[in-house]
N, C-alpha and C. Protein backbone atom coordinates (compact mmCIF):
# COMPACT_ATOMS: atom_id res chain seq x y z
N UNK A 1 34.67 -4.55 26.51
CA UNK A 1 34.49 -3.24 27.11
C UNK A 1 33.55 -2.37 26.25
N UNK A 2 33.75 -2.40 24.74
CA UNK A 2 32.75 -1.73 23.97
C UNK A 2 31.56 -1.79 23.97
N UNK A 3 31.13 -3.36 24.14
CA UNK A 3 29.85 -3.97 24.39
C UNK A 3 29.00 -3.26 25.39
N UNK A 4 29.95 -3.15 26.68
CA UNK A 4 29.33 -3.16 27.64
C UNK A 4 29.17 -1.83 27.86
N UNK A 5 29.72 -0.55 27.27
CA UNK A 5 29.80 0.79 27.38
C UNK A 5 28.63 0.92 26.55
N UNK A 6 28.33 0.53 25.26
CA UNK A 6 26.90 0.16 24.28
C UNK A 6 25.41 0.33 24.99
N UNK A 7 26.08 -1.11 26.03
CA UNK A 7 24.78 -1.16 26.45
C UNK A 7 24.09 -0.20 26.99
N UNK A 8 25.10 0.53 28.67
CA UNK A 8 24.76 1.39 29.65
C UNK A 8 24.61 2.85 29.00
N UNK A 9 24.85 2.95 27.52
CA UNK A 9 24.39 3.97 26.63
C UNK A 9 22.95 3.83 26.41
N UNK A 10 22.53 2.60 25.52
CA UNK A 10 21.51 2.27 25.68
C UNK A 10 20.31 2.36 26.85
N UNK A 11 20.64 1.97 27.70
CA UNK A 11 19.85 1.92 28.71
C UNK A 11 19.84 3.58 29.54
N UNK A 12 21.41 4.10 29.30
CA UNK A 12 20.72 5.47 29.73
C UNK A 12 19.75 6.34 28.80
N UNK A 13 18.85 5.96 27.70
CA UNK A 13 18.56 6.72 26.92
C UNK A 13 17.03 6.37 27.03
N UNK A 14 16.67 4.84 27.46
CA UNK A 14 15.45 4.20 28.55
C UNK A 14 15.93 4.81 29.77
N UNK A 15 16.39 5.01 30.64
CA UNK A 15 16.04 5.94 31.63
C UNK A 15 15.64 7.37 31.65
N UNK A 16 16.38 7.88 30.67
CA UNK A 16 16.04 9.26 30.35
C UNK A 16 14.69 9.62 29.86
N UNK A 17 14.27 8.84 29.11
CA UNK A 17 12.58 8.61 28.92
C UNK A 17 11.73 7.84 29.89
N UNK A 18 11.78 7.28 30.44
CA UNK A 18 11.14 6.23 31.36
C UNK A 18 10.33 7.61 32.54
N UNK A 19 10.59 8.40 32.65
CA UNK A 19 9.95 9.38 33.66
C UNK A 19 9.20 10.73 32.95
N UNK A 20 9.90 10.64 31.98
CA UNK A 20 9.13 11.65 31.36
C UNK A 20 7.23 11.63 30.86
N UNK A 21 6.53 12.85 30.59
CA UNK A 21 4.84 12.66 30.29
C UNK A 21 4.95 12.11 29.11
N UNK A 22 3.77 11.33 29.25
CA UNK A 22 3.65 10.12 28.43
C UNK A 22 2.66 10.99 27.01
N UNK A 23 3.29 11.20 25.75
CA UNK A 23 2.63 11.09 24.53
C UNK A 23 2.08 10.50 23.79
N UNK A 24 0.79 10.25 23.93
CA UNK A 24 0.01 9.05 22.80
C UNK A 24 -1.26 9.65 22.40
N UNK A 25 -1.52 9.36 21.48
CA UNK A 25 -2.61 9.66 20.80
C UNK A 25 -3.62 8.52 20.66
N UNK A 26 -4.81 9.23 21.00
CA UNK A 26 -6.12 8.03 21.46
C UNK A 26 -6.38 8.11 20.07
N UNK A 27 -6.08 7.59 19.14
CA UNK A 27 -6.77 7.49 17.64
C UNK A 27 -8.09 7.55 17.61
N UNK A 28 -8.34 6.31 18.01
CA UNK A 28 -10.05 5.39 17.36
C UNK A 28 -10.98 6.08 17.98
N UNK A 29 -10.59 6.32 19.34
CA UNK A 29 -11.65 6.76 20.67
C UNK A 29 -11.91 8.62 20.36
N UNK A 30 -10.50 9.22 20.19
CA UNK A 30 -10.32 10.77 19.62
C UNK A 30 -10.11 10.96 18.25
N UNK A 31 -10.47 11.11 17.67
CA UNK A 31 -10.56 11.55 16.25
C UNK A 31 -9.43 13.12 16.25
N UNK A 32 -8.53 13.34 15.47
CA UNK A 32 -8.25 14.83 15.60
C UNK A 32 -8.91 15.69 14.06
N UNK A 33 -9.03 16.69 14.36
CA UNK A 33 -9.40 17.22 13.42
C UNK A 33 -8.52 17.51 12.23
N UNK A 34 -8.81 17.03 10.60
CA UNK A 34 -7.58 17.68 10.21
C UNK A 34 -7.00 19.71 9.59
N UNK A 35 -6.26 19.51 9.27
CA UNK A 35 -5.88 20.99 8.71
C UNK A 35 -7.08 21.16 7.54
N UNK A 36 -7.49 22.55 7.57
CA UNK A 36 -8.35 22.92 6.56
C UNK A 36 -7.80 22.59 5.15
N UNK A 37 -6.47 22.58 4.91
CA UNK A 37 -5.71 22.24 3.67
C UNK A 37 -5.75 21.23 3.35
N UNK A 38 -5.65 20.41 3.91
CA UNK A 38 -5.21 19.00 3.94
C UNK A 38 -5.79 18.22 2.78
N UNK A 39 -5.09 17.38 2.04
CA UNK A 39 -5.51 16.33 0.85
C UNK A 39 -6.28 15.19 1.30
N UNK A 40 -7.37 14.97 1.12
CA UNK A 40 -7.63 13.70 1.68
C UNK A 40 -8.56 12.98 0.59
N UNK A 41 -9.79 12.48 0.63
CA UNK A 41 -10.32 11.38 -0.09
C UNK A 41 -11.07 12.85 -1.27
N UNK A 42 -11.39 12.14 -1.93
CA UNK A 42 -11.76 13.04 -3.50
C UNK A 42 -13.29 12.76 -3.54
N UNK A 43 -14.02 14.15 -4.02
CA UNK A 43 -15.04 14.54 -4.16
C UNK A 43 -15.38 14.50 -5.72
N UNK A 44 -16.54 14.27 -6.25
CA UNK A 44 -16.89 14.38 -7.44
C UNK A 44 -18.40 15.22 -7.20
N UNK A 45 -17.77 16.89 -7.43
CA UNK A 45 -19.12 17.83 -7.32
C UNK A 45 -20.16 17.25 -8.48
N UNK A 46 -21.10 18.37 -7.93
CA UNK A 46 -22.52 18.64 -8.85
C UNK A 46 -22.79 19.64 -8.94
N UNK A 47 -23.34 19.99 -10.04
CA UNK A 47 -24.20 21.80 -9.80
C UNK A 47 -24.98 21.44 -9.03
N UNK A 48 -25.97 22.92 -9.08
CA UNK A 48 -26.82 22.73 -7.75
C UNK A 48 -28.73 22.18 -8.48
N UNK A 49 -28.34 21.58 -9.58
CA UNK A 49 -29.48 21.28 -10.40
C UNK A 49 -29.13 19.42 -9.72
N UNK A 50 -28.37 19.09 -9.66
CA UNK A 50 -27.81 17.58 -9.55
C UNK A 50 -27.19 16.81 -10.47
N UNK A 51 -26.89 17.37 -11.78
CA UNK A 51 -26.35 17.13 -12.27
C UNK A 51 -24.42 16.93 -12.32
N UNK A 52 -23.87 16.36 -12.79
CA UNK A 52 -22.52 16.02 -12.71
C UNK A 52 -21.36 16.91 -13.53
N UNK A 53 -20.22 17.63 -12.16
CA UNK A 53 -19.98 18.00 -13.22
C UNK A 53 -18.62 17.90 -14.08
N UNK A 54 -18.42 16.64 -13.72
CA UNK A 54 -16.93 16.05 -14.71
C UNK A 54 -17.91 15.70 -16.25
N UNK A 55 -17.12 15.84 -16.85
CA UNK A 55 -17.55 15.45 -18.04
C UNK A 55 -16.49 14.79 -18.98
N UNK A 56 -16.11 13.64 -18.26
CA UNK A 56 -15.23 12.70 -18.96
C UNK A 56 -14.05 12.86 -19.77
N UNK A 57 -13.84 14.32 -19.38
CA UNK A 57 -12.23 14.62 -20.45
C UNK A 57 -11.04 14.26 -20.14
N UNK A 58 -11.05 13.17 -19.28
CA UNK A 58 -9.62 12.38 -18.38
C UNK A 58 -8.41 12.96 -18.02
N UNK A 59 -8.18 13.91 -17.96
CA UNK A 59 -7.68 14.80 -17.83
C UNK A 59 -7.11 14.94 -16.75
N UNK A 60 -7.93 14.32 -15.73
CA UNK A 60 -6.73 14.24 -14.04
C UNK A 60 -6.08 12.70 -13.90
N UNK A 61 -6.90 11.87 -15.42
CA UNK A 61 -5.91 10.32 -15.22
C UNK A 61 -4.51 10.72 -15.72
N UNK A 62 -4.32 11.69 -16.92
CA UNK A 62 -3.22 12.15 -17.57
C UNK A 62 -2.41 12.60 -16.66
N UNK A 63 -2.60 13.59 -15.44
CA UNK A 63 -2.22 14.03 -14.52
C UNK A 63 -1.74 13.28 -13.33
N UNK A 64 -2.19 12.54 -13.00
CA UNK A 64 -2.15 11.40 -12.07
C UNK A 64 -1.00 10.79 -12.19
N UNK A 65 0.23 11.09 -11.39
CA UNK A 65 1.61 10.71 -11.30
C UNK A 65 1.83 9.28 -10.74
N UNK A 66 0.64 8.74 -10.27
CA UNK A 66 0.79 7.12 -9.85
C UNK A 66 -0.17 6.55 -10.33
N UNK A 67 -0.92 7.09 -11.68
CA UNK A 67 -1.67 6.08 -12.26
C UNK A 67 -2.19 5.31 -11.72
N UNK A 68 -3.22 6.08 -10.61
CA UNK A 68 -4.42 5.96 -9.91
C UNK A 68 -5.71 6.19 -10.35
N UNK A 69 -5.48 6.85 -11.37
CA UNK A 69 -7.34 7.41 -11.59
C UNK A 69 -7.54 6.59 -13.09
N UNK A 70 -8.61 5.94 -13.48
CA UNK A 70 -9.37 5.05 -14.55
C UNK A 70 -10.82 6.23 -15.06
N UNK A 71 -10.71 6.57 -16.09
CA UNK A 71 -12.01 7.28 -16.30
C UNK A 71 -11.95 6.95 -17.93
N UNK A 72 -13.41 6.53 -17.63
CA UNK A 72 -14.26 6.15 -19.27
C UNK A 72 -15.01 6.82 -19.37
N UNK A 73 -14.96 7.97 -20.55
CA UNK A 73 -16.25 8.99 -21.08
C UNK A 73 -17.20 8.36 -21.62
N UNK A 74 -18.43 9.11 -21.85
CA UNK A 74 -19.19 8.52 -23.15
C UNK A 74 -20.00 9.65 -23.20
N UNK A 75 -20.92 9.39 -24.44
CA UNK A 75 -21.83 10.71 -24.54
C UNK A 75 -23.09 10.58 -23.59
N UNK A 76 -23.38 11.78 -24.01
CA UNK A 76 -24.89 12.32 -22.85
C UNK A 76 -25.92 12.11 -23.98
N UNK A 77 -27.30 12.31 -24.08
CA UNK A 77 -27.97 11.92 -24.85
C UNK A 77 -28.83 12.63 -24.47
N UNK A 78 -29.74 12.92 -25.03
CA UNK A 78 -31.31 14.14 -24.23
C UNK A 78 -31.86 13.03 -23.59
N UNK A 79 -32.30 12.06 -23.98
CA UNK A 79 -32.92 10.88 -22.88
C UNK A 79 -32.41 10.44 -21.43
N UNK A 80 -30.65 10.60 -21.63
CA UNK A 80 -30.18 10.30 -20.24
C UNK A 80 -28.99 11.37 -20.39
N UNK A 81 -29.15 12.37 -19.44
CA UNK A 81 -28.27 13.52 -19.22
C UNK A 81 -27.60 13.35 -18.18
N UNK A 82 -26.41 12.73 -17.81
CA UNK A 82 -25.57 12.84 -16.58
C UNK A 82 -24.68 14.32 -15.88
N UNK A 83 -24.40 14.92 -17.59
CA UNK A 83 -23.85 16.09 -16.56
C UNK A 83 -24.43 17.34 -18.24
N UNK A 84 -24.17 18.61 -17.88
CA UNK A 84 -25.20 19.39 -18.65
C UNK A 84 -23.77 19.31 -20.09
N UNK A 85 -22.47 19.20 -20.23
CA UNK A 85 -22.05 19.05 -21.43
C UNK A 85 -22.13 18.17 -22.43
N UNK A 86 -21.61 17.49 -23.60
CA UNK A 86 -21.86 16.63 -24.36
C UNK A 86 -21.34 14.68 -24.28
N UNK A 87 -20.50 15.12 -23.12
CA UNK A 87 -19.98 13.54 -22.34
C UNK A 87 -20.02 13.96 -20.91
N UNK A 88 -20.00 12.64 -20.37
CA UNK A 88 -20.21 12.48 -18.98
C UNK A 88 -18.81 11.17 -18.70
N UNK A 89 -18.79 11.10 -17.23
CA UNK A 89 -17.86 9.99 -17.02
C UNK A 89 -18.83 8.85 -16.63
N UNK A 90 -18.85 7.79 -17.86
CA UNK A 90 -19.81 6.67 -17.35
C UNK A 90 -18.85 5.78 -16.38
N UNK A 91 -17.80 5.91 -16.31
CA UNK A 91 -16.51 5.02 -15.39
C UNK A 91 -15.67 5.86 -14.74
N UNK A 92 -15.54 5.57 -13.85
CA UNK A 92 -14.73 6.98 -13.02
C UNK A 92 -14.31 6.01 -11.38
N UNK A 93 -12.56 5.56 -11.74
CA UNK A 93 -12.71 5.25 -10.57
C UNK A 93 -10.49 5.87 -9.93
N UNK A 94 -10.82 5.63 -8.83
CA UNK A 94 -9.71 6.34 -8.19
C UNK A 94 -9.15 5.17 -7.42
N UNK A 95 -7.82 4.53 -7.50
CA UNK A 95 -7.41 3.26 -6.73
C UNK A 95 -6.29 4.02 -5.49
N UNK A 96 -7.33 4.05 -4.44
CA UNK A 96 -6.01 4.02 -3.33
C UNK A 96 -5.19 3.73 -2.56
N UNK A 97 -5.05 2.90 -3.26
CA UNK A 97 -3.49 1.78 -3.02
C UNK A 97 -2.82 2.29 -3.47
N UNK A 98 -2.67 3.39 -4.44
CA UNK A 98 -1.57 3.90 -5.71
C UNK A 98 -1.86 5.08 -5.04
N UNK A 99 -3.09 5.82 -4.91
CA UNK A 99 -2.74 7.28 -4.54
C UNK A 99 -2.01 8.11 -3.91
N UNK A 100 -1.17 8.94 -4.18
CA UNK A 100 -0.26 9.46 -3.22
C UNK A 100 -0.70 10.89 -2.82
N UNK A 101 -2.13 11.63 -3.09
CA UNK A 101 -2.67 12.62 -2.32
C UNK A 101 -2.14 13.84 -2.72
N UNK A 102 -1.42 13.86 -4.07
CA UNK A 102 -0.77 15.04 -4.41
C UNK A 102 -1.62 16.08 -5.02
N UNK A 103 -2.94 15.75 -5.23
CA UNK A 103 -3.49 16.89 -5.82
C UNK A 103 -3.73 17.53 -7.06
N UNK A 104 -2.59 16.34 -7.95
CA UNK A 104 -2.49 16.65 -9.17
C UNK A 104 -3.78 17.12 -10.28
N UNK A 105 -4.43 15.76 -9.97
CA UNK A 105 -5.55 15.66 -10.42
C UNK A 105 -7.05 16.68 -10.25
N UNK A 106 -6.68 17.78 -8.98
CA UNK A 106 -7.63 18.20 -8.91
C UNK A 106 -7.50 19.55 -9.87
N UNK A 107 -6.29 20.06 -9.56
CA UNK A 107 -5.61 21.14 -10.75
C UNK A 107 -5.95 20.99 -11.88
N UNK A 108 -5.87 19.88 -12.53
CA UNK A 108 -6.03 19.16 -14.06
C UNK A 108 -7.08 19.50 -14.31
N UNK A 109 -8.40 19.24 -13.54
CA UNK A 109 -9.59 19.27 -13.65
C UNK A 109 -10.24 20.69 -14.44
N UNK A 110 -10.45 20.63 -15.50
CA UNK A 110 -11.07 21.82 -16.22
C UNK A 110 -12.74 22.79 -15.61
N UNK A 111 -13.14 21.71 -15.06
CA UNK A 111 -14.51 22.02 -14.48
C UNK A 111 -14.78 21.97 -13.42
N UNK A 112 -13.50 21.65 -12.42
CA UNK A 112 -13.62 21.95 -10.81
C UNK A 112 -14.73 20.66 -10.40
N UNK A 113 -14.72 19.91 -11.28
CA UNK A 113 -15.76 18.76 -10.36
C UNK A 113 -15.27 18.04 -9.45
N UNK A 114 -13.69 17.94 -9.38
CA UNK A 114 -12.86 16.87 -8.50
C UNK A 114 -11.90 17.95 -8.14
N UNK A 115 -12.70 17.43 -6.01
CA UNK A 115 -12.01 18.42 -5.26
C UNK A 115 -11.70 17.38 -4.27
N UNK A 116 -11.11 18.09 -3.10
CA UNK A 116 -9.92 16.91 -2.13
C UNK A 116 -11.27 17.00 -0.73
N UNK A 117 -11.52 16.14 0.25
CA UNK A 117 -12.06 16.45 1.19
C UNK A 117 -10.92 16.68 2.60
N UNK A 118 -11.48 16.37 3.57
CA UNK A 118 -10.45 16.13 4.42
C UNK A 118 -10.35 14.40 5.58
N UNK A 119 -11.36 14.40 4.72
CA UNK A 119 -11.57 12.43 5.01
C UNK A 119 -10.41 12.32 5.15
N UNK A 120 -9.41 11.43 6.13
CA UNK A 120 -8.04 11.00 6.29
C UNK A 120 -8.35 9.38 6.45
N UNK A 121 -9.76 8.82 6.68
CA UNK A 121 -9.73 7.23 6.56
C UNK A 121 -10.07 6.69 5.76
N UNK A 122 -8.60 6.02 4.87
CA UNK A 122 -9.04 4.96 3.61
C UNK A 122 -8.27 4.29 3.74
N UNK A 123 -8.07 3.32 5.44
CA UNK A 123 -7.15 2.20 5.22
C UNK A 123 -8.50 1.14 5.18
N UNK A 124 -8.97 0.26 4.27
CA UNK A 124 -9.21 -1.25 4.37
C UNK A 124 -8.74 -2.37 4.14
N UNK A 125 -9.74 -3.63 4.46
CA UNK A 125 -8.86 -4.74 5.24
C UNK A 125 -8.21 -5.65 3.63
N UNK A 126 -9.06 -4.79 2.64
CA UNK A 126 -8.88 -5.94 1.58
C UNK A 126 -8.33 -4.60 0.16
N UNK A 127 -7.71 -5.35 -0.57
CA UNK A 127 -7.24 -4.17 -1.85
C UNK A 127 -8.55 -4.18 -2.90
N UNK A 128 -9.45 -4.67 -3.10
CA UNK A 128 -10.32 -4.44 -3.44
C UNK A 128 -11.56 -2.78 -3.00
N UNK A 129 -11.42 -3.45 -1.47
CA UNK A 129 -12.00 -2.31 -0.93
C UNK A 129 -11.37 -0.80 -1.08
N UNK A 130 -10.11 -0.57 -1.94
CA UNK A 130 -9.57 0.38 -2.21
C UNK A 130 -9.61 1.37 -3.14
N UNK A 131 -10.80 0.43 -4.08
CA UNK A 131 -10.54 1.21 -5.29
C UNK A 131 -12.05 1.93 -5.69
N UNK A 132 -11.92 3.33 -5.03
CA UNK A 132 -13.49 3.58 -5.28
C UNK A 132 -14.37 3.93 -6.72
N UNK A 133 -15.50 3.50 -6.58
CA UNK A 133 -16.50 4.12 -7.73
C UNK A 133 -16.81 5.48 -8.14
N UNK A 134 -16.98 5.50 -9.02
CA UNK A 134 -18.13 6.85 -9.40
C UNK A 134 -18.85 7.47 -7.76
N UNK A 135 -19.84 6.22 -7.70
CA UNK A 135 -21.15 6.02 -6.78
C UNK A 135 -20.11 6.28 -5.19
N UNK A 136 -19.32 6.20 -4.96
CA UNK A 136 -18.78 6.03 -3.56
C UNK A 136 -17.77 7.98 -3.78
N UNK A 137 -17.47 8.19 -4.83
CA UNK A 137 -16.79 9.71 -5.09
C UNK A 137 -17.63 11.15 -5.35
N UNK A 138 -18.94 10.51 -5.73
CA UNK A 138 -19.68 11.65 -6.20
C UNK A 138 -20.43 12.23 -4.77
N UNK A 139 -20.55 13.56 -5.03
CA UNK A 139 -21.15 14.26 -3.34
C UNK A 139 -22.63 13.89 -3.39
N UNK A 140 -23.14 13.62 -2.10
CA UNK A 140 -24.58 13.18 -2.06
C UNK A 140 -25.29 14.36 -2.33
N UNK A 141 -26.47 14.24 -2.51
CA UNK A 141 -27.46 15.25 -3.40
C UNK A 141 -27.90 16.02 -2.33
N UNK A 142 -27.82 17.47 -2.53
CA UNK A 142 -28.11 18.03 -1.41
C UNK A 142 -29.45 18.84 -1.76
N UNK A 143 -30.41 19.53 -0.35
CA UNK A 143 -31.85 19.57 -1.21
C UNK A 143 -32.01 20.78 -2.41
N UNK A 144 -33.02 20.26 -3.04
CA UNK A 144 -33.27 20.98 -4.34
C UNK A 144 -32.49 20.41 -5.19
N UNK A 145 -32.04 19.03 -5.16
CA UNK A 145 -30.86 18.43 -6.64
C UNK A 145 -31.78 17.28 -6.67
N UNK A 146 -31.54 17.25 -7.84
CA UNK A 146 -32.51 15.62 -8.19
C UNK A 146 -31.44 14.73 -9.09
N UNK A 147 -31.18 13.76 -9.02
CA UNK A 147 -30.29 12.57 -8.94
C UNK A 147 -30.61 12.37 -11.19
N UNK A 148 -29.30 12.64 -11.50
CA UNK A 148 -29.18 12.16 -12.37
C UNK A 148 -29.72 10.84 -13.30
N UNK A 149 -30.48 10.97 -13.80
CA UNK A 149 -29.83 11.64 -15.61
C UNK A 149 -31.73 12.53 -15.20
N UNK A 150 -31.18 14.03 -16.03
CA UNK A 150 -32.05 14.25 -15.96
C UNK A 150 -32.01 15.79 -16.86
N UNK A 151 -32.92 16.32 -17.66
CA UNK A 151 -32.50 17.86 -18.63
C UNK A 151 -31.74 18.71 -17.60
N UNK A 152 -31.36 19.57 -18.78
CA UNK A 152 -30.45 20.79 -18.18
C UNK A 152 -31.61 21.84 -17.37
N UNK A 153 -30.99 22.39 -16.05
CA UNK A 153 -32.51 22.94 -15.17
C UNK A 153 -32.05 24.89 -15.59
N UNK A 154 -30.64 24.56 -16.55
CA UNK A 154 -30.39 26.12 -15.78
C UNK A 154 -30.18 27.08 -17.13
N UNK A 155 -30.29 26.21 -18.34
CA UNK A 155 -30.16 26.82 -19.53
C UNK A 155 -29.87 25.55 -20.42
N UNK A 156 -29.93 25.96 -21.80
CA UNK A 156 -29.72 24.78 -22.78
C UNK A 156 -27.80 24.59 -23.56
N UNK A 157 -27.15 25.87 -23.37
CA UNK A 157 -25.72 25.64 -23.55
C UNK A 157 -24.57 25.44 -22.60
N UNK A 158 -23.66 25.33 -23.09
CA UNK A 158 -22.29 24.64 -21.66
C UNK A 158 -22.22 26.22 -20.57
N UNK A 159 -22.09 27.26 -21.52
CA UNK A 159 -21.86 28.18 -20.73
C UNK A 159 -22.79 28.77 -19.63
N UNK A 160 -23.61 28.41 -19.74
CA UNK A 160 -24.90 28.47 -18.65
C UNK A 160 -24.60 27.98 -17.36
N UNK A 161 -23.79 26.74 -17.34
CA UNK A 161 -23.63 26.52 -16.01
C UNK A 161 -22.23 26.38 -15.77
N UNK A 162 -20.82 26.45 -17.53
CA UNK A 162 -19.28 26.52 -16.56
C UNK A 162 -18.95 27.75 -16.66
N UNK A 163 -20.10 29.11 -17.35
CA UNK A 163 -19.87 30.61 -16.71
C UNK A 163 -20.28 31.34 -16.16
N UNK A 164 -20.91 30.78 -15.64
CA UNK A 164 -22.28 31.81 -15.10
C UNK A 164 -22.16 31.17 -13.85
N UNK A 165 -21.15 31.69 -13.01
CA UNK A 165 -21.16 31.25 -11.36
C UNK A 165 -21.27 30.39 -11.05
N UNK A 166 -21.57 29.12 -11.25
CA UNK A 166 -21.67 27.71 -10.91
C UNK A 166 -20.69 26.73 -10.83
N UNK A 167 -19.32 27.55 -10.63
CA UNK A 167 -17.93 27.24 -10.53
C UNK A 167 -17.55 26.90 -8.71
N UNK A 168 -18.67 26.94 -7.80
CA UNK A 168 -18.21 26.28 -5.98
C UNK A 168 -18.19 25.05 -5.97
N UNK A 169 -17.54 24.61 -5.35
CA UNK A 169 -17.93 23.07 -5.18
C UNK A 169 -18.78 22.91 -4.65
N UNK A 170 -19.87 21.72 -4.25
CA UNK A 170 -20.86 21.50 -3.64
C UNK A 170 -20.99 20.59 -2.94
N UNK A 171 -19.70 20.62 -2.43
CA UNK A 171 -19.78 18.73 -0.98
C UNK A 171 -19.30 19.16 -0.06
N UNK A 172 -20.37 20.55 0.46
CA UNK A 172 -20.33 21.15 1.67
C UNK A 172 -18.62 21.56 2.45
N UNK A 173 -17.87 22.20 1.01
CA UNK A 173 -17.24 23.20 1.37
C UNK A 173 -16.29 22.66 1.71
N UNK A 174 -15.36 21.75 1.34
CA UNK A 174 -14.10 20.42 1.05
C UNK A 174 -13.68 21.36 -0.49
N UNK A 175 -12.53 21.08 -0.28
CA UNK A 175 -11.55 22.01 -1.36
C UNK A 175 -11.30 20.97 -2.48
């Protein structure tokens, strides 16, 4: 008798839905837009010279509660200038298989170079394909930036470009 009272529970709960408007979301075909807030894939700014502006103080790997982020400093050199302070991140990578989108890392960040976009697609088919570069995080050069390594365009000390207003991000306005 229990069984069978189970079932016609069951099944009244497929009838009760069975007529109702149908909710689905066209993913692939509709894209939705996300929330302006929203955490999504990570930016590695530039000033507006093109230069870089993490400068290898690891500081959001320390932060990084799932020991997702890998960053190797090294120095800058007058011959090859990656970002206008005295190290640059020659290794800089973010594994998102581990990431959990908390943001930690962007807080950490002393120089505002690593900001969140609102990219929401980073499922691929392989775990390799997960773990991005430098080259795949850094914002593309927008005009008037000329592509690293290259002298300082905006003065010769740090404070020239981490006080003197050059504190926006620059990957077109992603937090």
């Amino acid at each position: 008798m229990g069984a069978l009272l189970g079932t016609i529970k069951g099944f009244g709960v497929t009838f009760k839905y069975l007529f109702h408007r149908v909710v689905t979301e066209e993913y692939p075909e509709e894209r939705k837009i996300a929330a302006p807030r929203f955490h999504g894939r990570h930016v590695l700014n530039r000033h507006p010279d093109g230069l870089e502006k993490c400068i290898g103080c690891e500081l959001c790997a320390w932060a990084c509660p799932a020991d997702a982020i890998f960053v190797e400093g090294a120095d800058n050199t007058e011959e090859a200038r990656y970002s206008p302070g005295e190290r640059y991140a020659r290794v800089y990578q973010i594994n998102y298989a581990r990431c959990i989108l908390c943001g930690l890392c962007v807080e950490a960040c002393p120089t505002r170079s690593l900001t969140m976009s609102n990219e929401y697609e980073l499922a691929r088919d392989s775990r390799h394909d997960l773990i991005y570069t430098k080259e795949q995080l850094l914002a593309p050069l927008a005009e008037g930036m000329e592509a690293a390594p290259h002298p300082r365009r905006f003065g010769v000390s740090d404070s020239d470009y981490y006080l003197a207003g050059n504190a926006e991000p620059t990957n077109g306005g992603a937090r």
